[in-house]
Protein backbone atom coordinates (compact mmCIF):
# COMPACT_ATOMS: atom_id res chain seq x y z
CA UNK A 1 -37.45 -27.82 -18.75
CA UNK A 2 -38.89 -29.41 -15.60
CA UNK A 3 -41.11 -31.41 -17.68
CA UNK A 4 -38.26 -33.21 -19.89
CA UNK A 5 -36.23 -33.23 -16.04
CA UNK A 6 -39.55 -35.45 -14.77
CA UNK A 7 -39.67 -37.53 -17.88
CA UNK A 8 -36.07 -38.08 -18.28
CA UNK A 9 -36.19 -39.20 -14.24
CA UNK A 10 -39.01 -41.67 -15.07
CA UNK A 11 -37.95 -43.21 -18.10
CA UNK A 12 -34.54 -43.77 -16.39
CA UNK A 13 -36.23 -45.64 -13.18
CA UNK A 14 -38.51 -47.41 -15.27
CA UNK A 15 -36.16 -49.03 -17.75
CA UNK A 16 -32.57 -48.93 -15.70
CA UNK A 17 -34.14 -52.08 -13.41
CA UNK A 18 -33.96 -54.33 -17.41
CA UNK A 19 -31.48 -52.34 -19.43
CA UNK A 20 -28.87 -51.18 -17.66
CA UNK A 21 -26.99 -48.07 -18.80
CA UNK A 22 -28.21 -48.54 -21.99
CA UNK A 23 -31.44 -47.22 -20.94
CA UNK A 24 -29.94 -44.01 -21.04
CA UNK A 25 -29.67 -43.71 -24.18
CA UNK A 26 -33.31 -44.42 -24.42
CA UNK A 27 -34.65 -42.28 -21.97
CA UNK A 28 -32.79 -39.31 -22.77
CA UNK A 29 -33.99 -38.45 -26.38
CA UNK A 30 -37.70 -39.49 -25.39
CA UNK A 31 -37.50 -37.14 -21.90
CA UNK A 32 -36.12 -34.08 -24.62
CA UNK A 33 -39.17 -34.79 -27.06
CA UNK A 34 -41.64 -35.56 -24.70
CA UNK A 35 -40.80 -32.54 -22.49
CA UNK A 36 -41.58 -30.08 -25.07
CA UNK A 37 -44.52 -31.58 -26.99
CA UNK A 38 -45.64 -31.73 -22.67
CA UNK A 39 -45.15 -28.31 -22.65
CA UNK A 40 -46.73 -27.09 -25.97
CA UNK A 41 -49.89 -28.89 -25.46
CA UNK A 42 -49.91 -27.40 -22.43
CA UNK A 43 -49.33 -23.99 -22.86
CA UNK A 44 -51.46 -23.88 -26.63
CA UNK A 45 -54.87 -26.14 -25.72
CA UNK A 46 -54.91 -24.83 -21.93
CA UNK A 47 -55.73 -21.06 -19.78
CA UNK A 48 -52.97 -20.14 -17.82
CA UNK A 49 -54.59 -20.82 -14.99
CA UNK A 50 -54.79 -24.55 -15.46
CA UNK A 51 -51.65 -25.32 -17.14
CA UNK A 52 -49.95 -26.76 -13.51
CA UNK A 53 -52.93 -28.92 -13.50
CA UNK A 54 -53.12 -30.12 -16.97
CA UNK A 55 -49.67 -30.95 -17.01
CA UNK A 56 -49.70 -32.92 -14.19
CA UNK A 57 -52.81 -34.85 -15.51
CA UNK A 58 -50.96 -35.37 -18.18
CA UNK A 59 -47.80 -36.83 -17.03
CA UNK A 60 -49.89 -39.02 -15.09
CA UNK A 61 -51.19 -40.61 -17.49
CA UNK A 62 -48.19 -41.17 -19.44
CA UNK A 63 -46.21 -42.66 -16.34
CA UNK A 64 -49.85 -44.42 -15.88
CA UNK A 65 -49.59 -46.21 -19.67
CA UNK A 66 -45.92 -46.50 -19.56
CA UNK A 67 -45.67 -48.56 -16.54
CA UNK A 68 -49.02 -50.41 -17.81
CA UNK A 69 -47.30 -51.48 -21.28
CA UNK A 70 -43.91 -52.08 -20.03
CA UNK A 71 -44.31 -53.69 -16.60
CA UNK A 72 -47.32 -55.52 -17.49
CA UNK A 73 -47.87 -56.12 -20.93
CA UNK A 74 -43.77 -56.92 -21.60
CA UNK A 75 -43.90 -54.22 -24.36
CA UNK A 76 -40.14 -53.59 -26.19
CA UNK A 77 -38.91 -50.93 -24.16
CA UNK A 78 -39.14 -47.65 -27.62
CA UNK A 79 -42.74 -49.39 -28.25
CA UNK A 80 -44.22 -48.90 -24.65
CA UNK A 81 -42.56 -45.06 -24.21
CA UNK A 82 -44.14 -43.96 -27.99
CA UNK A 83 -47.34 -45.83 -27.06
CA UNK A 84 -47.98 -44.26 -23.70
CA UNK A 85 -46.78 -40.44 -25.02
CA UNK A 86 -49.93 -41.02 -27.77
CA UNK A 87 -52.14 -42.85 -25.57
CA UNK A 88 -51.60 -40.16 -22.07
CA UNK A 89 -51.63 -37.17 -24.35
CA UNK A 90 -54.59 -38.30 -26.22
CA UNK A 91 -56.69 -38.80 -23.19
CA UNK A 92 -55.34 -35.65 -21.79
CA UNK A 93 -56.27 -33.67 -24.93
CA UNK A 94 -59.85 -35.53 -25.49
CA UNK A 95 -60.47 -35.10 -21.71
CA UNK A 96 -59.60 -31.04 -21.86
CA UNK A 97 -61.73 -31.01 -25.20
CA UNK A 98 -64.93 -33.20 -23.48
CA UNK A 99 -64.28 -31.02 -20.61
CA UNK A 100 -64.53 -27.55 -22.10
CA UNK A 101 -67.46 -28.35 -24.61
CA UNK A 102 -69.49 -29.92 -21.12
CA UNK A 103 -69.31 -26.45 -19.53
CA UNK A 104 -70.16 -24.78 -22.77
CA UNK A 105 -73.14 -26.96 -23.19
CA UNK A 106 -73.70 -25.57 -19.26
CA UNK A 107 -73.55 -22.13 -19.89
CA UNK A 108 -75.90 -22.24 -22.98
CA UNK A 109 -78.56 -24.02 -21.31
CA UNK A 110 -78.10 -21.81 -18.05
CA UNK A 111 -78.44 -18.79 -20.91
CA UNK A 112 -81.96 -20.14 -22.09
CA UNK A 113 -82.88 -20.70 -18.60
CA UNK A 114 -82.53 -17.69 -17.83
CA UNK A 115 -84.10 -15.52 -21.04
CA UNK A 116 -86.97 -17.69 -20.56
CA UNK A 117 -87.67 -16.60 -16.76
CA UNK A 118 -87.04 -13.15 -17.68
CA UNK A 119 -89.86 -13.46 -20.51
CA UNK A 120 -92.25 -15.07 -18.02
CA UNK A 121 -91.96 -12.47 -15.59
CA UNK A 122 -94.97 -11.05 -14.14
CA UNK A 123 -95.82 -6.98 -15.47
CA UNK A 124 -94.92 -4.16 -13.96
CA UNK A 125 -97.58 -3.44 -11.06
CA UNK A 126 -99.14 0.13 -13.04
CA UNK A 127 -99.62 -2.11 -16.25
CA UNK A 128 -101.53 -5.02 -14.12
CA UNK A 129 -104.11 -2.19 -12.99
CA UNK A 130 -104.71 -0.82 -16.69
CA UNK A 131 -102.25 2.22 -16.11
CA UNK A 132 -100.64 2.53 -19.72
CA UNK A 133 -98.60 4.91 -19.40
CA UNK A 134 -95.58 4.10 -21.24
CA UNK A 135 -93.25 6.68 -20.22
CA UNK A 136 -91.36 4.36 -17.31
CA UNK A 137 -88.87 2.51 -18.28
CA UNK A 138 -89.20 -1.18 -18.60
CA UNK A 139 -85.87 -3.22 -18.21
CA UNK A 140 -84.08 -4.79 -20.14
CA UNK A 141 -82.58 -8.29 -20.47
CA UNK A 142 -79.30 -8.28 -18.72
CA UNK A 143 -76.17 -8.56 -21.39
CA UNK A 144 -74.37 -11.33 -21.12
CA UNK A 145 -70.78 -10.89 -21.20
CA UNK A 146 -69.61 -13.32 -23.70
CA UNK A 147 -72.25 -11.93 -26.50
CA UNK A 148 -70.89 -8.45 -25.42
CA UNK A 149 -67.66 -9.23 -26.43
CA UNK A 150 -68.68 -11.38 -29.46
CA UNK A 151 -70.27 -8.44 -30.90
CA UNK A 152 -67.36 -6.53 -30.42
CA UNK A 153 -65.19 -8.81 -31.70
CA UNK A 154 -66.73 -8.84 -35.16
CA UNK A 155 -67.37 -4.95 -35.71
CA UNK A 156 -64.13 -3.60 -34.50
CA UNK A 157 -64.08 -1.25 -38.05
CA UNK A 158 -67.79 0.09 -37.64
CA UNK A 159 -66.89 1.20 -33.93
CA UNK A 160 -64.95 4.28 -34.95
CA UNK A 161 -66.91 7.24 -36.65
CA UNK A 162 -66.14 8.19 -39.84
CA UNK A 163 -64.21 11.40 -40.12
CA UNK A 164 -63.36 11.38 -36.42
């Protein structure tokens, strides 16, 4: 609702200075559609966390394009509001999906950094002076969260005994 409220306010002060009242008519369908396709990108391609923040990216970047193709380029007044809507939500979804696969990429190659250094570790002290006695325990890689929970994820059946 707040999204279509901030469209419909923008679209109305962008095109009332050439229209008239007529832009009304324009800016009040566009503010309804835009507001909720705004607001199920938002909530579907972003964590709760982030939605303020996505949002607002995006609706920058439609105000951004929309002043850009009207204003400045003379666009017809329908043309520049459906071009801006595809171009700011585009960028807006390629930048989230650039964004997330960057600190994927991040966490992968922090992952091999780090089960490499705990390979190259030096030995335990007693097996660097010939001690083998091999009833210490030795530890173990630490488990990464995110494999923890993929292998979870795809046994769910074999976790429950059978007959239990």
């Amino acid at each position: 609702m707040i999204s279509m409220l901030a469209y419909f306010c923008f679209l109305e002060q962008l095109l009332v200075s050439k229209l008239g009242s007529a832009a009304l008519a324009i800016a009040l369908p566009f503010a309804c559609i835009l507001g909720l396709l705004a607001s199920i990108t938002s909530s579907t391609m972003v964590d709760k966390r982030y939605i303020w923040v996505y949002s607002s990216v995006q609706f920058a970047l439609v105000l951004l394009f929309a002043h850009v193709f009207y204003s400045v380029l003379h666009v017809e007044p329908v043309l520049a509001v459906l071009l801006s809507s595809f171009a700011g939500f585009g960028i807006a979804m390629s930048g989230n999906s650039l964004l997330l696969e960057y600190l994927r990429w991040k966490e992968r190659v922090h992952g091999w950094r780090n089960r490499s250094r705990n390979t190259q570790t030096a030995q335990p002290p007693d097996q660097a002076r010939g001690n083998t006695n091999n009833n210490q325990a030795v530890p173990s890689e630490p488990i990464n969260e995110q494999h923890e929970h993929d292998i979870e994820s795809l046994t769910p059946a074999q976790s429950t005994m059978p007959g239990a």
